[in-house]
PDB file of N, CA and C in Angstrom:
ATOM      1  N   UNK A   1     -24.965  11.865  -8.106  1.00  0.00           N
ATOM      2  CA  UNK A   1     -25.009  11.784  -6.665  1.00  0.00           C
ATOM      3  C   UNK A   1     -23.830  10.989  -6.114  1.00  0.00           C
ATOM      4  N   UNK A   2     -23.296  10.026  -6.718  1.00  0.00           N
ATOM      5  CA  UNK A   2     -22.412   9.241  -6.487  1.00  0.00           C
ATOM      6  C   UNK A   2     -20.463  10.014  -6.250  1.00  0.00           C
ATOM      7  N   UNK A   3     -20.848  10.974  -6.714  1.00  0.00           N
ATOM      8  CA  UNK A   3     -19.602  11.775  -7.302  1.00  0.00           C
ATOM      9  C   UNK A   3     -19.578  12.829  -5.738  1.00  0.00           C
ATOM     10  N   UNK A   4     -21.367  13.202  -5.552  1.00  0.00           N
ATOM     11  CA  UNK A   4     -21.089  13.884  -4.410  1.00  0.00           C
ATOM     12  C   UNK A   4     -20.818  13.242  -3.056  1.00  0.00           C
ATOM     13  N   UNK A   5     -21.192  11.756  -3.074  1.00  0.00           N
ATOM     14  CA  UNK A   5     -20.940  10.796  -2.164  1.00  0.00           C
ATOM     15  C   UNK A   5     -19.617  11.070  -1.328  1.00  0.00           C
ATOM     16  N   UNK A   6     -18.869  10.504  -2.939  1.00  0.00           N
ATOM     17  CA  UNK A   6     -17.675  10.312  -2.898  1.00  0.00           C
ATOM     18  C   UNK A   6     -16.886  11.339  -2.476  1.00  0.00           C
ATOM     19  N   UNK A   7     -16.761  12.609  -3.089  1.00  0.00           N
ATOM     20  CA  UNK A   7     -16.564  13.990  -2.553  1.00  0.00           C
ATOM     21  C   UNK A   7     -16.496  14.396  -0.817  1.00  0.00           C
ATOM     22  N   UNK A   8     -17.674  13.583  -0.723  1.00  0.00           N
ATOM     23  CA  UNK A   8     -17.877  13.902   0.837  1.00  0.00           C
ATOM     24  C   UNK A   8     -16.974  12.871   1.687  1.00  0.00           C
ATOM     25  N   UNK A   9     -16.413  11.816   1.435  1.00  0.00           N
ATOM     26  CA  UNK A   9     -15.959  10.702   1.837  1.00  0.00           C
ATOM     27  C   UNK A   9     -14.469  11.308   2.107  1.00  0.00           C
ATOM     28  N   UNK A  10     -13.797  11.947   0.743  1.00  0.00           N
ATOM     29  CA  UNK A  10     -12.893  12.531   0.610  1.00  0.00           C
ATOM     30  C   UNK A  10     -12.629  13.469   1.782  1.00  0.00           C
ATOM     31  N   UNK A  11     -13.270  14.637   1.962  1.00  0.00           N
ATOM     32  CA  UNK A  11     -13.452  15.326   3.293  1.00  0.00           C
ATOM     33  C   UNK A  11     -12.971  14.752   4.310  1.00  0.00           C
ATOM     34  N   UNK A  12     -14.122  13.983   4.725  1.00  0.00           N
ATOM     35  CA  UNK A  12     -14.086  13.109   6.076  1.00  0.00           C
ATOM     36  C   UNK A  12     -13.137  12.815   6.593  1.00  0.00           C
ATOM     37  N   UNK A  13     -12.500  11.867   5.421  1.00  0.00           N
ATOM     38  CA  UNK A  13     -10.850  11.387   5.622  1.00  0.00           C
ATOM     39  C   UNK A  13      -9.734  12.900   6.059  1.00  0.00           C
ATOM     40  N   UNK A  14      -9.848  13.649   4.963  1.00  0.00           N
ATOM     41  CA  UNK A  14      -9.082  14.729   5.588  1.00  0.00           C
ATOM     42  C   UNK A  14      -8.993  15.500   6.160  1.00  0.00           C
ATOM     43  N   UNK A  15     -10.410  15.972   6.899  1.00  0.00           N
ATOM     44  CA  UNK A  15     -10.739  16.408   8.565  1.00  0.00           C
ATOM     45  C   UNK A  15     -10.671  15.304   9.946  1.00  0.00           C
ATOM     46  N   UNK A  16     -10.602  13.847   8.962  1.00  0.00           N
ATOM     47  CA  UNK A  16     -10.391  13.461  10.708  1.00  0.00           C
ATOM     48  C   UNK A  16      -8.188  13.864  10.595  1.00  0.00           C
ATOM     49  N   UNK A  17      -7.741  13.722   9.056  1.00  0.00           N
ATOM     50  CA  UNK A  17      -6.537  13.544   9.736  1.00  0.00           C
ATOM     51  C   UNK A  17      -5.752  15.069   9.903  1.00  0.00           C
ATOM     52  N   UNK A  18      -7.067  16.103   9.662  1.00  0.00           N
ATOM     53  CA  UNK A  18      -6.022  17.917   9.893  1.00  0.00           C
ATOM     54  C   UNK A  18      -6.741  18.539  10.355  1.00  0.00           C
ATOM     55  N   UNK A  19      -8.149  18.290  11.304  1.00  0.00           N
ATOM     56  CA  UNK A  19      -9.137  19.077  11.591  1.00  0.00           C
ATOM     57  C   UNK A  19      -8.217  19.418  13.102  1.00  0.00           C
ATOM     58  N   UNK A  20      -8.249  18.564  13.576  1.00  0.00           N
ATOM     59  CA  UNK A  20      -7.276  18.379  15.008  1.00  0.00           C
ATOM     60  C   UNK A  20      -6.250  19.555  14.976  1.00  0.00           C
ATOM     61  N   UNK A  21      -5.474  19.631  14.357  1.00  0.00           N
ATOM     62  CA  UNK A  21      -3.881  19.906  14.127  1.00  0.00           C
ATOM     63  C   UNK A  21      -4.292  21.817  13.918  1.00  0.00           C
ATOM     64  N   UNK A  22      -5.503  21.706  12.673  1.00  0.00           N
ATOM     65  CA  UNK A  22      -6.142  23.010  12.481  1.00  0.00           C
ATOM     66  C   UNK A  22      -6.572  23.966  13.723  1.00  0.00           C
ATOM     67  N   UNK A  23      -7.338  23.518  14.253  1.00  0.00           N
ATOM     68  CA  UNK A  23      -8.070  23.795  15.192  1.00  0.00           C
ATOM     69  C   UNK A  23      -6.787  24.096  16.838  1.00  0.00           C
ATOM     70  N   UNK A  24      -5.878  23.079  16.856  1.00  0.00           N
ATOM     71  CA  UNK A  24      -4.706  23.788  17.845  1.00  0.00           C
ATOM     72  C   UNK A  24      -3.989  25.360  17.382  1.00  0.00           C
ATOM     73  N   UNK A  25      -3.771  25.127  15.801  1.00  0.00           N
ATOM     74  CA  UNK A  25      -3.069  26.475  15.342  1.00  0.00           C
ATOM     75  C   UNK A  25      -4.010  27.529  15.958  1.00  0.00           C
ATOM     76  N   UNK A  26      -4.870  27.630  15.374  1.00  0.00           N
ATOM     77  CA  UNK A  26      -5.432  28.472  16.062  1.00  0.00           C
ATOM     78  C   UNK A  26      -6.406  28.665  17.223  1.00  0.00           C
ATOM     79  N   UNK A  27      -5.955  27.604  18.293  1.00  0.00           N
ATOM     80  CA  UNK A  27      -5.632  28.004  19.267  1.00  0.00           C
ATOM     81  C   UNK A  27      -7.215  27.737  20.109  1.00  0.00           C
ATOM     82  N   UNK A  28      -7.503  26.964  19.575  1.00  0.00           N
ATOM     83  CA  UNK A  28      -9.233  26.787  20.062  1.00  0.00           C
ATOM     84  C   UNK A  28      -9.052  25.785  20.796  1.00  0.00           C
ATOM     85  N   UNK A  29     -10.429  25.749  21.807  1.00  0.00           N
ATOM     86  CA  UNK A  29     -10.556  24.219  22.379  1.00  0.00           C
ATOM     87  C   UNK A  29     -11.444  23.379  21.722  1.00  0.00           C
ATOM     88  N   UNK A  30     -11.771  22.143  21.780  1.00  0.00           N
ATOM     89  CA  UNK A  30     -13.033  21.360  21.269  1.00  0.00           C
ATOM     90  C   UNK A  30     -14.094  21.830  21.367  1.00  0.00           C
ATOM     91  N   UNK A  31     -14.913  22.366  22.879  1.00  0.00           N
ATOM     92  CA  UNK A  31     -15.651  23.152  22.808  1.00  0.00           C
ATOM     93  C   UNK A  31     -16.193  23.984  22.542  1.00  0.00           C
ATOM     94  N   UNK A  32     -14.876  25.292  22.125  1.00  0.00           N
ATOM     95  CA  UNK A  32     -15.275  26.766  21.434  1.00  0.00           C
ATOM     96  C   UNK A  32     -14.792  26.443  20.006  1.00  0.00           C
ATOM     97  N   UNK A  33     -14.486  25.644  19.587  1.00  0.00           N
ATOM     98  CA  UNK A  33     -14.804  25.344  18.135  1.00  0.00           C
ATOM     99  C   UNK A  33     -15.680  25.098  18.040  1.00  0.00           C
ATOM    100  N   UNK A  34     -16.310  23.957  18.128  1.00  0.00           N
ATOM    101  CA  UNK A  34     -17.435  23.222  18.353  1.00  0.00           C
ATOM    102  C   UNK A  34     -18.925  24.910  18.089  1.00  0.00           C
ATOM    103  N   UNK A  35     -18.709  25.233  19.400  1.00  0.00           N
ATOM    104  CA  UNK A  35     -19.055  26.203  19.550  1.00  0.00           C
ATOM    105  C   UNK A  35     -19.543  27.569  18.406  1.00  0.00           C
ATOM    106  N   UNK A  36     -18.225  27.822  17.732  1.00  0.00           N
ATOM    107  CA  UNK A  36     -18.096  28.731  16.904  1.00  0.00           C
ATOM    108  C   UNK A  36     -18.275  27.827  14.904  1.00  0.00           C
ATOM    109  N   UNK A  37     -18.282  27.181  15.382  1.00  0.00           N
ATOM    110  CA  UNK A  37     -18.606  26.285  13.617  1.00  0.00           C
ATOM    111  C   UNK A  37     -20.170  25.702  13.837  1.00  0.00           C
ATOM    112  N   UNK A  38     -21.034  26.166  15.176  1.00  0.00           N
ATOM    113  CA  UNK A  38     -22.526  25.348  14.907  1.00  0.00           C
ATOM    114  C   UNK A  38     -22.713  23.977  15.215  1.00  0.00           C
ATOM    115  N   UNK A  39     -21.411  23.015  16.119  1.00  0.00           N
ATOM    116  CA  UNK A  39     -21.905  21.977  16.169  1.00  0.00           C
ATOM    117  C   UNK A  39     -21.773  21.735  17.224  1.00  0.00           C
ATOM    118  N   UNK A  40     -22.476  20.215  17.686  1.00  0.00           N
ATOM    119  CA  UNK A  40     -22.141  19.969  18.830  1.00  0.00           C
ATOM    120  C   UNK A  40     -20.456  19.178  19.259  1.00  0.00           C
ATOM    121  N   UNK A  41     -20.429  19.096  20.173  1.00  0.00           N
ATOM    122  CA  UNK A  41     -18.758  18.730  20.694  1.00  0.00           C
ATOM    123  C   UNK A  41     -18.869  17.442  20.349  1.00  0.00           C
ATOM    124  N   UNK A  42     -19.772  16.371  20.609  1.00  0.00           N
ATOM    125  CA  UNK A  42     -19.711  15.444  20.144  1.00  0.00           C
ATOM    126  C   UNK A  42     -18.885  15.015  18.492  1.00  0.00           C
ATOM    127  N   UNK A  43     -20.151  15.756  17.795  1.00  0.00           N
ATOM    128  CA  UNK A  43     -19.938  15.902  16.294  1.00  0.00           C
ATOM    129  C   UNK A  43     -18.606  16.350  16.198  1.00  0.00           C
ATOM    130  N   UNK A  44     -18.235  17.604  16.838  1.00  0.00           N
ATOM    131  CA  UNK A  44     -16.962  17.469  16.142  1.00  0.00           C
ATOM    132  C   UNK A  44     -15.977  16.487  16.786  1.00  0.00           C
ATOM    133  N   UNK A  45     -15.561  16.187  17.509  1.00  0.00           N
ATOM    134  CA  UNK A  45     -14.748  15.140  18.317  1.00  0.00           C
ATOM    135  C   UNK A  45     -15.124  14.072  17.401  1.00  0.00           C
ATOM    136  N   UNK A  46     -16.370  13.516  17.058  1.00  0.00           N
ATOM    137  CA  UNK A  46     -15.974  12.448  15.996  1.00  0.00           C
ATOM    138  C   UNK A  46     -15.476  13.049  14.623  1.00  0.00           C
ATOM    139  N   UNK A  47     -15.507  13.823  13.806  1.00  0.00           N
ATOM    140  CA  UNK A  47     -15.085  13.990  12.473  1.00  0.00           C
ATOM    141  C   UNK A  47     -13.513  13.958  12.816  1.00  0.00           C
ATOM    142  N   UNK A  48     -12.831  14.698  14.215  1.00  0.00           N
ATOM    143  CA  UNK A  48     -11.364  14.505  14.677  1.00  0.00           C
ATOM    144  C   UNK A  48     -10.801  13.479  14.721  1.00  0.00           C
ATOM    145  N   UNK A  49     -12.103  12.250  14.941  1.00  0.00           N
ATOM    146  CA  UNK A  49     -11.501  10.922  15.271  1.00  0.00           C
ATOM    147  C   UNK A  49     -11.639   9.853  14.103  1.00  0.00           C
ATOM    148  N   UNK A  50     -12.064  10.375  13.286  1.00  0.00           N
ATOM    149  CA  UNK A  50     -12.345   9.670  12.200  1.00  0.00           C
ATOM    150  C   UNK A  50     -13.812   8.931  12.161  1.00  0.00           C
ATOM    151  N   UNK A  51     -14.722   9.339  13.077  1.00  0.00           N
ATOM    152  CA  UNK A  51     -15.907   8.538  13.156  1.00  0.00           C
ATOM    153  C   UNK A  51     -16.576   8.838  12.391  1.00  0.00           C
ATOM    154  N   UNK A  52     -17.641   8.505  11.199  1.00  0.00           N
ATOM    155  CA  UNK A  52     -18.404   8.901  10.090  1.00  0.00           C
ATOM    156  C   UNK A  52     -19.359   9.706  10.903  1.00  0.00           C
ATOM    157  N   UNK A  53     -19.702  10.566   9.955  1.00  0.00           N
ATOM    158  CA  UNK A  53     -20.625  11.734  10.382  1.00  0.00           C
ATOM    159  C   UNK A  53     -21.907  11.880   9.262  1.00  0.00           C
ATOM    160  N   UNK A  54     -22.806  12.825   9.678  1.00  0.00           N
ATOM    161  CA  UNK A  54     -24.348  13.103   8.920  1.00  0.00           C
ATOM    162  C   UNK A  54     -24.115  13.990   8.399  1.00  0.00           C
ATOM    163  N   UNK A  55     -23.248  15.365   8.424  1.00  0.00           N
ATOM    164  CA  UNK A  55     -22.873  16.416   8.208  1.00  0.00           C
ATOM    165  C   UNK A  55     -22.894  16.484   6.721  1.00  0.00           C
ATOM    166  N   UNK A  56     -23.287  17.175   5.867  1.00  0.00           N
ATOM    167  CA  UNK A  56     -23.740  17.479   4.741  1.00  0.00           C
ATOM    168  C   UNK A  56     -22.173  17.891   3.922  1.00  0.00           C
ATOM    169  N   UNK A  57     -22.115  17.279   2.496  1.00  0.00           N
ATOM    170  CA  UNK A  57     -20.552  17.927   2.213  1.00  0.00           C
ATOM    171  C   UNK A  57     -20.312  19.579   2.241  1.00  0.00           C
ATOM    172  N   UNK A  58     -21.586  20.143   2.083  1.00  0.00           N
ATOM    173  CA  UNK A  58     -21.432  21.719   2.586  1.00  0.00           C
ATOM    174  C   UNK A  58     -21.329  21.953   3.561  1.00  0.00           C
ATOM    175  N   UNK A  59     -21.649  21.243   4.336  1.00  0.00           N
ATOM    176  CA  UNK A  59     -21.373  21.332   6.207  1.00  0.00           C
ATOM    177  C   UNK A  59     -20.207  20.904   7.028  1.00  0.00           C
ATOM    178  N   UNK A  60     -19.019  20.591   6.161  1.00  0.00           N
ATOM    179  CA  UNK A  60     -17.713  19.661   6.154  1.00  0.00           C
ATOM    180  C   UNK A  60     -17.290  20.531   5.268  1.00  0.00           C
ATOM    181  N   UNK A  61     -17.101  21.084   4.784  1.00  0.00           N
ATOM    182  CA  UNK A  61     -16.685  22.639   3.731  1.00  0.00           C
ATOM    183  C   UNK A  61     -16.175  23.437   4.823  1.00  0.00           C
ATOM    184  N   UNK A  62     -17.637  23.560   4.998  1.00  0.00           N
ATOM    185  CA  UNK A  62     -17.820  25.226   5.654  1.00  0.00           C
ATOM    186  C   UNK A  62     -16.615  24.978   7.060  1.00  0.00           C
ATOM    187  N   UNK A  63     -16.780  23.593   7.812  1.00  0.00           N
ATOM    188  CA  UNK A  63     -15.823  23.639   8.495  1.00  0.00           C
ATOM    189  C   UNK A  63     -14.622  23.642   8.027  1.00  0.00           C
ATOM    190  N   UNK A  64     -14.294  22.778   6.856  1.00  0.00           N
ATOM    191  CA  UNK A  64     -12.926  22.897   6.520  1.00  0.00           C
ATOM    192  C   UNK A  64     -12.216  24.177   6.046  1.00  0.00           C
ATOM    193  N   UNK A  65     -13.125  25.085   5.529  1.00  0.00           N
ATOM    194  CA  UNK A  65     -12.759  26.859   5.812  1.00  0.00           C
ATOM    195  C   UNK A  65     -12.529  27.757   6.638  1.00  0.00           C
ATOM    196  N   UNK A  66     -13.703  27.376   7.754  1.00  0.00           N
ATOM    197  CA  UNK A  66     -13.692  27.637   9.395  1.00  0.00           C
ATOM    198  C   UNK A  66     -12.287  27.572   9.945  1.00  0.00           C
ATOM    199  N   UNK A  67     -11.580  25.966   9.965  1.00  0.00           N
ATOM    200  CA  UNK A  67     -10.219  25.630  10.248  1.00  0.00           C
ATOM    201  C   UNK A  67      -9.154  26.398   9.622  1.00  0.00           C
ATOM    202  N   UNK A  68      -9.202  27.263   8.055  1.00  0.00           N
ATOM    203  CA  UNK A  68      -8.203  27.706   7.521  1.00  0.00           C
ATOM    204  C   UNK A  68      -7.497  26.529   6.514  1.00  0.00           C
ATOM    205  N   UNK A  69      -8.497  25.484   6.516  1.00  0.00           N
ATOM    206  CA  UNK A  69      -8.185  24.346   5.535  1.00  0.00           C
ATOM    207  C   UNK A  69      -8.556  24.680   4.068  1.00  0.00           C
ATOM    208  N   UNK A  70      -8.146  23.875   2.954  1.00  0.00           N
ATOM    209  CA  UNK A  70      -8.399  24.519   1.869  1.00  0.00           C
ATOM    210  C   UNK A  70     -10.373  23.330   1.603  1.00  0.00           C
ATOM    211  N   UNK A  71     -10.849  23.875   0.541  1.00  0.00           N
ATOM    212  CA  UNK A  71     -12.126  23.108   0.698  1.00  0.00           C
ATOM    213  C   UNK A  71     -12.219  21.945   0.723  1.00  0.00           C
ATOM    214  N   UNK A  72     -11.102  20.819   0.234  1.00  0.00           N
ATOM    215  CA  UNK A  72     -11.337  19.746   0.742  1.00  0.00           C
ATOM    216  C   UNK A  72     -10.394  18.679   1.512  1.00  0.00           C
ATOM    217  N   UNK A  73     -10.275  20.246   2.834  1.00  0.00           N
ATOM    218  CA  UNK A  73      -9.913  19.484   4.091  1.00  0.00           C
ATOM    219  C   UNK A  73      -8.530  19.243   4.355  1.00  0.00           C
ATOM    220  N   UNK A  74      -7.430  19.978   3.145  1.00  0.00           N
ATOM    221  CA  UNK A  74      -6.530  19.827   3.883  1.00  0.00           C
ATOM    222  C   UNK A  74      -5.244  20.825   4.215  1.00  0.00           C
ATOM    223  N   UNK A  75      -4.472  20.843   4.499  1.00  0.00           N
ATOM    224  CA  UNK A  75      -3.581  22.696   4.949  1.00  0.00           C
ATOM    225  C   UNK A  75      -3.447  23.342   3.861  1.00  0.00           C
ATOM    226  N   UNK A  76      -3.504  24.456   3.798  1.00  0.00           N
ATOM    227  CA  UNK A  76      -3.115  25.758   2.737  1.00  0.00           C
ATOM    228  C   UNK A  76      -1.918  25.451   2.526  1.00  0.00           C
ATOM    229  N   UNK A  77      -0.840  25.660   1.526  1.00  0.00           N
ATOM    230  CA  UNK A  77       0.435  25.664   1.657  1.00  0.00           C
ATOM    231  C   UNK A  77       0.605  26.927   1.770  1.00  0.00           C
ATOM    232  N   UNK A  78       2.164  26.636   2.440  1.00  0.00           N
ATOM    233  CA  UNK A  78       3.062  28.023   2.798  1.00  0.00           C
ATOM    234  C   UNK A  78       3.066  29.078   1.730  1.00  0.00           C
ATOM    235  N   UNK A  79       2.975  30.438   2.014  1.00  0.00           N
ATOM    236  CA  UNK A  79       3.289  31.237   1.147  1.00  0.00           C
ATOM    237  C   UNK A  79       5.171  31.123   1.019  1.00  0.00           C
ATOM    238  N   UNK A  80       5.256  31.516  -0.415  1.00  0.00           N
ATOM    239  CA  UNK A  80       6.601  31.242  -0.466  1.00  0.00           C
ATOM    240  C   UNK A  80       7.493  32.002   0.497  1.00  0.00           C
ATOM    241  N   UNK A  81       8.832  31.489   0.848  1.00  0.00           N
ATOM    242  CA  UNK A  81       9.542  32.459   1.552  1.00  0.00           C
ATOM    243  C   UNK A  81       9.062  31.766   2.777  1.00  0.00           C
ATOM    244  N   UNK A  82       7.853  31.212   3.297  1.00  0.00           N
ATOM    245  CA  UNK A  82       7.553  31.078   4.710  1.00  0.00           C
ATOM    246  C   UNK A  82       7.948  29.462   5.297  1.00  0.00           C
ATOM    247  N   UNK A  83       8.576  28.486   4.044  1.00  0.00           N
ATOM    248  CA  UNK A  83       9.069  27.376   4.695  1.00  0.00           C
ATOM    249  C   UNK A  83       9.754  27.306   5.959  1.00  0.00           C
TER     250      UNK A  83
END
């Protein structure tokens, strides 16, 4: 359990610092994200801000996939050629 703790901690950190940045690429507001990932605006506005959250590490996944993040939370790299 400790491992999944930790796992989830990991996340956190890297959705408050690319959930933001994610979520402009494509072009969403707080709200219709919010909206379209199941949560409330609150909730997400804190995971953006770094505020600890209840959100389950599958529930911090699923967003960090939602965003186009890789599963734990942080940018895909470029396909080659696309630097």
């Amino acid at each position: 359990m400790a491992e999944v703790g930790a796992q989830r901690q990991i996340v956190l950190h890297n959705l408050a610092t690319h959930a933001a940045q994610a979520r402009a690429r494509l072009r969403l507001s707080l709200p219709d994200a919010a909206r379209l990932a199941d949560l409330t605006l609150e909730g997400l506005a804190d995971l953006e801000n770094g505020r600890n959250s209840t959100l389950s590490l599958a529930a911090l996944t699923r967003l960090a996939l939602f965003l186009g993040l890789t599963e734990s939370g942080v940018p895909r790299p470029l396909p080659p050629g696309m630097e």
